[in-house]
C-alpha atoms as a PDB file:
ATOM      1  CA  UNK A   1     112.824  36.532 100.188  1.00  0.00           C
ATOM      2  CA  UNK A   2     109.848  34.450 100.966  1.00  0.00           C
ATOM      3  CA  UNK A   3     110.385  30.633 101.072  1.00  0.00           C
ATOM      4  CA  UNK A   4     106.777  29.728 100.430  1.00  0.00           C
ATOM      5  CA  UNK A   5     104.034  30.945  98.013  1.00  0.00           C
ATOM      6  CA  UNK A   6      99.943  30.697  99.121  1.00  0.00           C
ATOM      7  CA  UNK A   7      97.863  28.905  96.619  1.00  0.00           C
ATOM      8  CA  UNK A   8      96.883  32.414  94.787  1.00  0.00           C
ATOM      9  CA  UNK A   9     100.640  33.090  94.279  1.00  0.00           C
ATOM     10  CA  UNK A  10     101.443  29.847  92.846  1.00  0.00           C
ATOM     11  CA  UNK A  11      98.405  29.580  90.308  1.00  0.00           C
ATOM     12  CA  UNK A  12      99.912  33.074  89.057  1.00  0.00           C
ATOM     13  CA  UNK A  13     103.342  31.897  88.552  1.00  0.00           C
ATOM     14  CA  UNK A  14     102.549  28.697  86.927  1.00  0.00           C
ATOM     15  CA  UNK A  15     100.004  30.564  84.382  1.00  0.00           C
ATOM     16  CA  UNK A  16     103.123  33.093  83.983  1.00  0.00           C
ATOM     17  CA  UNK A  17     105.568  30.565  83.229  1.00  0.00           C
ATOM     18  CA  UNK A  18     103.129  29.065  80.967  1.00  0.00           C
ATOM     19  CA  UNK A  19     102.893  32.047  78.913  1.00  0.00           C
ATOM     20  CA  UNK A  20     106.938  32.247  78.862  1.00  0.00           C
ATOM     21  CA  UNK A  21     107.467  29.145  78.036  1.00  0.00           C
ATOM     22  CA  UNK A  22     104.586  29.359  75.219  1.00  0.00           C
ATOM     23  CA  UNK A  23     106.111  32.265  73.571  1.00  0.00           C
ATOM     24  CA  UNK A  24     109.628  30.356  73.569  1.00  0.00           C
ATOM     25  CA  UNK A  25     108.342  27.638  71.658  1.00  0.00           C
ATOM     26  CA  UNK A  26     108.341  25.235  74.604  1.00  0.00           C
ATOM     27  CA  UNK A  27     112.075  24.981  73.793  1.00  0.00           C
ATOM     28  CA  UNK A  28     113.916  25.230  77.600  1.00  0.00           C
ATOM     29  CA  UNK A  29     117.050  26.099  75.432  1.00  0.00           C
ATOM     30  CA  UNK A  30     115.692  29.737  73.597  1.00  0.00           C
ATOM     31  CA  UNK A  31     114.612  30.777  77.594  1.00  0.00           C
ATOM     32  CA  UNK A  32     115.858  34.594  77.471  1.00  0.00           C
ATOM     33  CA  UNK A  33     118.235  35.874  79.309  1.00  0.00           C
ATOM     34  CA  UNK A  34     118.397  38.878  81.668  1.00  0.00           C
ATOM     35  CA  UNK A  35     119.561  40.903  79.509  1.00  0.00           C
ATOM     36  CA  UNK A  36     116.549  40.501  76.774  1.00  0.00           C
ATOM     37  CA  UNK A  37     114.351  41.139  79.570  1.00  0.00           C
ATOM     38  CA  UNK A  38     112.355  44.425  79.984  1.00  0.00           C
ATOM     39  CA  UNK A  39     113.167  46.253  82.786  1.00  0.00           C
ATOM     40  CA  UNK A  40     110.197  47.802  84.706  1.00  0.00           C
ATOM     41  CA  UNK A  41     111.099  51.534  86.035  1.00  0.00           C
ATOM     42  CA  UNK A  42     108.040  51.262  88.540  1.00  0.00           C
ATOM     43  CA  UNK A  43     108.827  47.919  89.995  1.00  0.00           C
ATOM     44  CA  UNK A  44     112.497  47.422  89.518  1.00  0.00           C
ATOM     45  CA  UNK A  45     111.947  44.206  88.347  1.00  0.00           C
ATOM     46  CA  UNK A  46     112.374  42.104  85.031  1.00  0.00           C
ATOM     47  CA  UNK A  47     109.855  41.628  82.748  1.00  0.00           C
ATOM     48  CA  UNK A  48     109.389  38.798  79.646  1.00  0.00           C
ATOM     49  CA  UNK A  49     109.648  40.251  76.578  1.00  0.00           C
ATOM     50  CA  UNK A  50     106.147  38.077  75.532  1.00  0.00           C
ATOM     51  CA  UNK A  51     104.248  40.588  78.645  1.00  0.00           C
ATOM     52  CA  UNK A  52     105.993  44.058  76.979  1.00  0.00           C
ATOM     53  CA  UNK A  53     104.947  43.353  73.426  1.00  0.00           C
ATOM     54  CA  UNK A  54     102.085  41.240  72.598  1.00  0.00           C
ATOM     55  CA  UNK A  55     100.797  43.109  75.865  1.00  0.00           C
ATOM     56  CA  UNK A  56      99.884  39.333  77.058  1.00  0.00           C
ATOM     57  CA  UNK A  57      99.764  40.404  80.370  1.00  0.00           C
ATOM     58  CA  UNK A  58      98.943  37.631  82.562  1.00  0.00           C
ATOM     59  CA  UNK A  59      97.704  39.827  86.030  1.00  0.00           C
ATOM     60  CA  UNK A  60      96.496  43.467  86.055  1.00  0.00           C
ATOM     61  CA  UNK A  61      99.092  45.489  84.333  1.00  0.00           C
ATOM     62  CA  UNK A  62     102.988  46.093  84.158  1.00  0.00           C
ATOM     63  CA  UNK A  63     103.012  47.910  87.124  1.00  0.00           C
ATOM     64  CA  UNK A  64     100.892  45.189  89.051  1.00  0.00           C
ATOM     65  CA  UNK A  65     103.299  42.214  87.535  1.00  0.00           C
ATOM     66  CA  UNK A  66     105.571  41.164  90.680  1.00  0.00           C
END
């Protein structure tokens, strides 16, 4: 695991968790858990639902999300 993110990696997360948070009303407490999360065959990592089916992909596509 990496402890520190370069300025590129860090404008994509907080644009990312923008999105999230968006699409969950701003409410902290509707945040979805892991298991509502899509689950990305390719990557082996979890995806938003708000990414999967408005196709609001912040970056590239599912396979490029990280």
């Amino acid at each position: 695991a990496k402890l520190f993110s370069d300025s590129v990696e860090m404008c994509e997360n907080v644009e990312r968790n923008f999105l999230e948070f968006t699409a969950e009303n701003g409410n902290w407490r509707a945040v979805r858990l892991e298991d509502e999360m899509y689950h990305c065959g390719v990557t082996g990592k979890l995806l938003h639902p708000v990414h999967v089916e408005t196709n609001a992909y912040v970056f590239g596509s599912p396979t490029d999300y990280n």
